[in-house]
N, C-alpha and C. Protein backbone atom coordinates (compact mmCIF):
# COMPACT_ATOMS: atom_id res chain seq x y z
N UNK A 1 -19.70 106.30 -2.19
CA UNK A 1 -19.96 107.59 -2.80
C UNK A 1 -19.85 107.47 -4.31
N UNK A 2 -20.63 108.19 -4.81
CA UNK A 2 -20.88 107.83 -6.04
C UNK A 2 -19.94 109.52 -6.96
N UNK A 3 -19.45 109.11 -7.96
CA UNK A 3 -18.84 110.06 -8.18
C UNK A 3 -18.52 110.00 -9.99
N UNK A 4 -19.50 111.31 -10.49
CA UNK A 4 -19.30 111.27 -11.83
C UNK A 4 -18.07 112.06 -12.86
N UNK A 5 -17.78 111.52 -13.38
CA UNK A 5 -16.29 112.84 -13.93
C UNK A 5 -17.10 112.91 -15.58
N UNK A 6 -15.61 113.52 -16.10
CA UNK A 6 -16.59 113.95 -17.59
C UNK A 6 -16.24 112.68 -18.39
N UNK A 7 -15.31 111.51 -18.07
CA UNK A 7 -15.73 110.20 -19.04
C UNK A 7 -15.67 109.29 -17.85
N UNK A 8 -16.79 109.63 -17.14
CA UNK A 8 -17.38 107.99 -16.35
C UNK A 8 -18.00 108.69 -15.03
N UNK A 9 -18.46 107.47 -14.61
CA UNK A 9 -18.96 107.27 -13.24
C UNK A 9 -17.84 106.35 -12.60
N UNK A 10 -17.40 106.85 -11.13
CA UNK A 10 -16.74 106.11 -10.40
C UNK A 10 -17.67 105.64 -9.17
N UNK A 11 -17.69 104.64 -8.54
CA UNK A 11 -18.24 104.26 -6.86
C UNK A 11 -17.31 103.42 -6.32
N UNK A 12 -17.11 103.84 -4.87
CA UNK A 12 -16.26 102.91 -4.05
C UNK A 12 -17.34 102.98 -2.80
N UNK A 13 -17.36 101.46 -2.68
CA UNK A 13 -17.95 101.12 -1.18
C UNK A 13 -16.72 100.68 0.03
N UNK A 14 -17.38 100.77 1.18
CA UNK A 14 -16.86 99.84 2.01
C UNK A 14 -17.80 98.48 2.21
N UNK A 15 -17.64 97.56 2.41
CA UNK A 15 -18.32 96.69 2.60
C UNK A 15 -17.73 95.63 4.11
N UNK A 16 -18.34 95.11 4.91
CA UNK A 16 -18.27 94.49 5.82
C UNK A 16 -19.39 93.09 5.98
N UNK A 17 -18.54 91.79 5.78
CA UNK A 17 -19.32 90.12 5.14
C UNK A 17 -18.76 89.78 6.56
N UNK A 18 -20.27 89.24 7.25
CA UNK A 18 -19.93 88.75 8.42
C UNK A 18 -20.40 86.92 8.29
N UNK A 19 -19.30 86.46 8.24
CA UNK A 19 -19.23 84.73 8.68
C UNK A 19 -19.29 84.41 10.10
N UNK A 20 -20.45 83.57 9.78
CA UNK A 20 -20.23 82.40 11.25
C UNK A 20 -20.61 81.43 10.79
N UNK A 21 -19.56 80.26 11.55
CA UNK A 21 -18.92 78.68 11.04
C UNK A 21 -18.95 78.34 12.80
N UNK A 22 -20.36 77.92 13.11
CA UNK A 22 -20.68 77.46 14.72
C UNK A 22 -20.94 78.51 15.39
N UNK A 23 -19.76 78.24 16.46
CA UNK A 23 -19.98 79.71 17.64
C UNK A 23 -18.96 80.68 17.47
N UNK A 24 -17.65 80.68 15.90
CA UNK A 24 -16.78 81.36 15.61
C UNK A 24 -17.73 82.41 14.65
N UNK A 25 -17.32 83.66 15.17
CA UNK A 25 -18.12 84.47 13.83
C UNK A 25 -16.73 85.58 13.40
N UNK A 26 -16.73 85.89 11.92
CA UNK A 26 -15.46 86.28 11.43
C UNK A 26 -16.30 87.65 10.16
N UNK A 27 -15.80 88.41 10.67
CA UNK A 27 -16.03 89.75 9.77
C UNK A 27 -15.08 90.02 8.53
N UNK A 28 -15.31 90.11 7.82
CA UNK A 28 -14.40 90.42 6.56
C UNK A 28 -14.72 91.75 5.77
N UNK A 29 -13.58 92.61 5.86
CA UNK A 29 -14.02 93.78 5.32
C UNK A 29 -12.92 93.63 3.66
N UNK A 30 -13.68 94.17 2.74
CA UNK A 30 -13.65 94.63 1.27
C UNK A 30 -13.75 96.45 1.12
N UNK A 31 -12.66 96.66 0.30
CA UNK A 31 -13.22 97.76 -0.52
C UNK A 31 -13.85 97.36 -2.18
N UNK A 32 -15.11 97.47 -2.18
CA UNK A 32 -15.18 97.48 -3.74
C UNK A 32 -15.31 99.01 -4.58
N UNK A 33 -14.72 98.65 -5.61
CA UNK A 33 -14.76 100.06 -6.63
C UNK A 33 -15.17 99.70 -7.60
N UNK A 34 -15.99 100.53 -8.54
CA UNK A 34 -16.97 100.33 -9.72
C UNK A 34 -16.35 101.35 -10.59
N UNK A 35 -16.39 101.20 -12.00
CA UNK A 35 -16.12 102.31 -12.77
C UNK A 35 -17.35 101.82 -14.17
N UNK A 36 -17.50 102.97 -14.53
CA UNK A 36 -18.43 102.70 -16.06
C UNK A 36 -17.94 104.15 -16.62
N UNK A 37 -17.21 103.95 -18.03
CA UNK A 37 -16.85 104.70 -18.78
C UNK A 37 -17.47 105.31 -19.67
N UNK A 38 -18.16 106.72 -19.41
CA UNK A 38 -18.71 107.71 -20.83
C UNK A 38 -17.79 108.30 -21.15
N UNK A 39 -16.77 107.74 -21.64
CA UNK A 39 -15.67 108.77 -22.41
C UNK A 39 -15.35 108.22 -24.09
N UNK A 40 -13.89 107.87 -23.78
CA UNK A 40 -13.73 107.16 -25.13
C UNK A 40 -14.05 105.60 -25.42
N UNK A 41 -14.01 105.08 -23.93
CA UNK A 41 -14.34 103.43 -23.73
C UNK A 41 -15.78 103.20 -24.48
N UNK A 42 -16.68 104.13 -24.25
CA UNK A 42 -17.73 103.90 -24.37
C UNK A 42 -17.98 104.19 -25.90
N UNK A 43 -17.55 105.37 -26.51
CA UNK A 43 -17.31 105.44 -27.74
C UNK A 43 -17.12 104.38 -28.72
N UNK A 44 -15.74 103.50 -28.64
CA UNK A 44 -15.11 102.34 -28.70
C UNK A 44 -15.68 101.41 -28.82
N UNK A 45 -16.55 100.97 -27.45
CA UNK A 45 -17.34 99.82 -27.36
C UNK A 45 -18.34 100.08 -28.47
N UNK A 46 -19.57 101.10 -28.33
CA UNK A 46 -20.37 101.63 -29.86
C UNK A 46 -19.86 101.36 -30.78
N UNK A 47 -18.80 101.75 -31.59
CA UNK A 47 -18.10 101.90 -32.63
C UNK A 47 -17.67 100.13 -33.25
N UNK A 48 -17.26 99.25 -31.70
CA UNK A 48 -17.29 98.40 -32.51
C UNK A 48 -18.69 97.28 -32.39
N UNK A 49 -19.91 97.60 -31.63
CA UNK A 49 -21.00 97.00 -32.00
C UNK A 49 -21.29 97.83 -33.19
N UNK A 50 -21.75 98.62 -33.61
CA UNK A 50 -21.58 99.09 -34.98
C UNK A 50 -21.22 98.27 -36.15
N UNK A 51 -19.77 98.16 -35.95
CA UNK A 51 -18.89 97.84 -37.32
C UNK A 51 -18.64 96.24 -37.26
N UNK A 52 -18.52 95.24 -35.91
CA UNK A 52 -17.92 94.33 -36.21
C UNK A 52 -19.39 93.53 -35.16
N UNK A 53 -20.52 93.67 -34.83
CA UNK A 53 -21.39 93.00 -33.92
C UNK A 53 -21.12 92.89 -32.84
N UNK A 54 -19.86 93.22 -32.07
CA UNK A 54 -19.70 93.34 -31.00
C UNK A 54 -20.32 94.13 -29.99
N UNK A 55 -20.88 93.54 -28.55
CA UNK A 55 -21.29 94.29 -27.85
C UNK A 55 -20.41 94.10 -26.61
N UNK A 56 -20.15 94.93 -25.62
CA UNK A 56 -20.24 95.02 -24.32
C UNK A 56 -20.02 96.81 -23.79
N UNK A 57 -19.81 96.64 -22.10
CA UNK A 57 -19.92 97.55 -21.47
C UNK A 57 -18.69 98.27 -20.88
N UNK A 58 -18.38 99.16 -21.43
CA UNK A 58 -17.03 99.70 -20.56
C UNK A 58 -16.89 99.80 -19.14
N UNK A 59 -17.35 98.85 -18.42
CA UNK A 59 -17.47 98.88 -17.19
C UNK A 59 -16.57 97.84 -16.40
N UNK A 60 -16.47 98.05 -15.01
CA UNK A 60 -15.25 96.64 -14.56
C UNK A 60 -16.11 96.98 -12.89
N UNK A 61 -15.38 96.24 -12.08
CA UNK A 61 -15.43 95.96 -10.91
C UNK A 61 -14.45 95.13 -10.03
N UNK A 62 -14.04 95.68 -8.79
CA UNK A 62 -12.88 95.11 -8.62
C UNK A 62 -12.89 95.23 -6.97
N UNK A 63 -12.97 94.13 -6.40
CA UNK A 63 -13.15 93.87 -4.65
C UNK A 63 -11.63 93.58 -3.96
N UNK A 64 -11.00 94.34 -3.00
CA UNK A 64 -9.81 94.19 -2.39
C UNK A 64 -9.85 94.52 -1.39
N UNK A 65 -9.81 93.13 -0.43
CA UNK A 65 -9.64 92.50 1.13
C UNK A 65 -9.00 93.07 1.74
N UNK A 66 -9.42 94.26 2.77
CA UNK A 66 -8.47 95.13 3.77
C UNK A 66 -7.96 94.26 4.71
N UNK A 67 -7.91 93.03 4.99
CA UNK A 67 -7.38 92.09 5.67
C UNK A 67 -6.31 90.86 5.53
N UNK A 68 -6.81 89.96 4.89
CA UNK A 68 -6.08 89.02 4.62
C UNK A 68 -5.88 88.81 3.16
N UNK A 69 -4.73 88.40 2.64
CA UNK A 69 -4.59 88.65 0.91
C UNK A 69 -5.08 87.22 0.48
N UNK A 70 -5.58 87.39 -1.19
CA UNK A 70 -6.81 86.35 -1.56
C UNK A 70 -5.47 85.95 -2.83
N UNK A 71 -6.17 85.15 -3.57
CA UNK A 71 -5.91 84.93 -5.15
C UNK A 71 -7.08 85.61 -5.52
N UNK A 72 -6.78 86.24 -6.47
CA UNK A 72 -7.89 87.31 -7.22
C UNK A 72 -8.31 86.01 -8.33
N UNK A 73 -9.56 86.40 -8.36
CA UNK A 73 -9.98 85.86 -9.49
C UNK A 73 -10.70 86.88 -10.71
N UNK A 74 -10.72 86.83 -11.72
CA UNK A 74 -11.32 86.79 -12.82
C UNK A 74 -12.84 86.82 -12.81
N UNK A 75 -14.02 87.91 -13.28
CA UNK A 75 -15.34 87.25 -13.11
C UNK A 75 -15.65 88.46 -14.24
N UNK A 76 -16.61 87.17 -14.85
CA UNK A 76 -17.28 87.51 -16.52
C UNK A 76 -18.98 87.54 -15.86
N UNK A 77 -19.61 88.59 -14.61
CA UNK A 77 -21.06 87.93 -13.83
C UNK A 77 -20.80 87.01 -13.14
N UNK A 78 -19.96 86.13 -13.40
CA UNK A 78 -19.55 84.24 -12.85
C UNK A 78 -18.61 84.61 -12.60
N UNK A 79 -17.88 83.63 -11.70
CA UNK A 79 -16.45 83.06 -11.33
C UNK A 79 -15.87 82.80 -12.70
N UNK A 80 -14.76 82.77 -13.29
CA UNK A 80 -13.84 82.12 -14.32
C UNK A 80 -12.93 81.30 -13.41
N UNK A 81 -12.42 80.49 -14.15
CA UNK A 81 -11.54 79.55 -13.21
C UNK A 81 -9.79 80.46 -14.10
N UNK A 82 -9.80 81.46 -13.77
CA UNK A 82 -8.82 82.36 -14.57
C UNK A 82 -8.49 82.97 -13.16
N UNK A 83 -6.72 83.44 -12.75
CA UNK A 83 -6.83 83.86 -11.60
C UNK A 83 -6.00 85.41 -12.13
N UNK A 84 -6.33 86.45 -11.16
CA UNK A 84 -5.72 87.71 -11.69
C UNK A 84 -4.86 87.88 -11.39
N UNK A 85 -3.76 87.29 -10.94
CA UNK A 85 -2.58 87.67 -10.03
C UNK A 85 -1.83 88.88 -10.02
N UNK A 86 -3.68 89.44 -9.16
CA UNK A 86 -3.17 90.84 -8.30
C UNK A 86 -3.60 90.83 -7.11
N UNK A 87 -4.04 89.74 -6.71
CA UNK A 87 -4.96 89.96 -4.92
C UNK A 87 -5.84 90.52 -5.18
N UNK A 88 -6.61 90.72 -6.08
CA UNK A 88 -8.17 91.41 -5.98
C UNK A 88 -8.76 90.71 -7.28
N UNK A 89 -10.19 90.50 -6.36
CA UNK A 89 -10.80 90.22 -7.89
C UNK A 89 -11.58 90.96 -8.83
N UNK A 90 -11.66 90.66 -10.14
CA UNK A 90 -12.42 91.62 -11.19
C UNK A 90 -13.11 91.36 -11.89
N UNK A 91 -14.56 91.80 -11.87
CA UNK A 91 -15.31 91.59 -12.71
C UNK A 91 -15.52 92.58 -13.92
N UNK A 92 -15.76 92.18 -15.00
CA UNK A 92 -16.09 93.18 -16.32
C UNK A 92 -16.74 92.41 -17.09
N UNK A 93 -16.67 93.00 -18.55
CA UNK A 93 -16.99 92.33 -19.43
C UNK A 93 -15.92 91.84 -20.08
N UNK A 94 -15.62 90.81 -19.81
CA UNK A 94 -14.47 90.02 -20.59
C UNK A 94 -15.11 89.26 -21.78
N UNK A 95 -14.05 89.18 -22.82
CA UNK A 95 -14.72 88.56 -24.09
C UNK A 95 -14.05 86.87 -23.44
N UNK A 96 -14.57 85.43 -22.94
CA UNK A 96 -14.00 84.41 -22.64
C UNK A 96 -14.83 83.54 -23.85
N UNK A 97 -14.32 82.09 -23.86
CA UNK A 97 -14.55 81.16 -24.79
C UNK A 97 -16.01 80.63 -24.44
N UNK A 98 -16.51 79.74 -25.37
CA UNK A 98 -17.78 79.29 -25.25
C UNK A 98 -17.95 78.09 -24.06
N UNK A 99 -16.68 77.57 -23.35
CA UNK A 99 -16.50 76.60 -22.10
C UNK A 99 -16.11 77.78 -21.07
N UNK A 100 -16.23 79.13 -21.36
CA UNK A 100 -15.67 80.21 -20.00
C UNK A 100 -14.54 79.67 -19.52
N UNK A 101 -13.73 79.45 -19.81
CA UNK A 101 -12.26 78.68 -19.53
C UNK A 101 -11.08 79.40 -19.33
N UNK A 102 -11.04 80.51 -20.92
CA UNK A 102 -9.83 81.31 -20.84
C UNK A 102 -10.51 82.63 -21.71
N UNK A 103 -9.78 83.71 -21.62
CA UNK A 103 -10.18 84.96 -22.69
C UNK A 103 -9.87 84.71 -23.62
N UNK A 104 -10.87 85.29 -24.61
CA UNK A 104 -10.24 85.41 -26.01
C UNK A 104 -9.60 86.49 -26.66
């Protein structure tokens, strides 16, 4: 459901990833949640492509396993080899190095 407030858009799915490895087949359910900020994030982000060339998106994304607990990882679009140690992983716009290694 998609759900707009007065600084952002929120969405949460359910999602259900069905594996099969032979004649074992294994369902894995996720909640993912989306946020994109029209409030002050977004302001912010403008303000500093503006003033300092910076661009990105006040936006994130973040998948958490109603089942079995993960190492969260870190994701810049890609995997980072960065782990979130929260059990879920997150994607945004992270500012990382020119080897995607660590944040800057």
């Amino acid at each position: 459901a998609v759900r707009r407030h007065a600084d952002g858009i929120n969405r949460v799915v359910d999602l259900a990833i069905k594996e099969q490895h032979g004649k074992v087949v294994e369902i894995r359910r996720w909640k993912v949640a989306n946020r994109l900020d029209t409030g002050e994030a977004l302001k912010f982000a403008h303000d500093k492509a503006f003033l300092e060339g910076c661009r990105f998106i006040p936006w994130i994304q973040m998948a958490l396993p109603l089942r079995s607990p993960i190492q969260g990882l870190l994701h810049c679009f890609l995997a980072l080899p960065i782990e979130s140690r929260l059990g879920v992983h997150i994607n945004a716009f992270f500012e990382v190095s020119s080897n995607r290694r660590e944040l800057v």
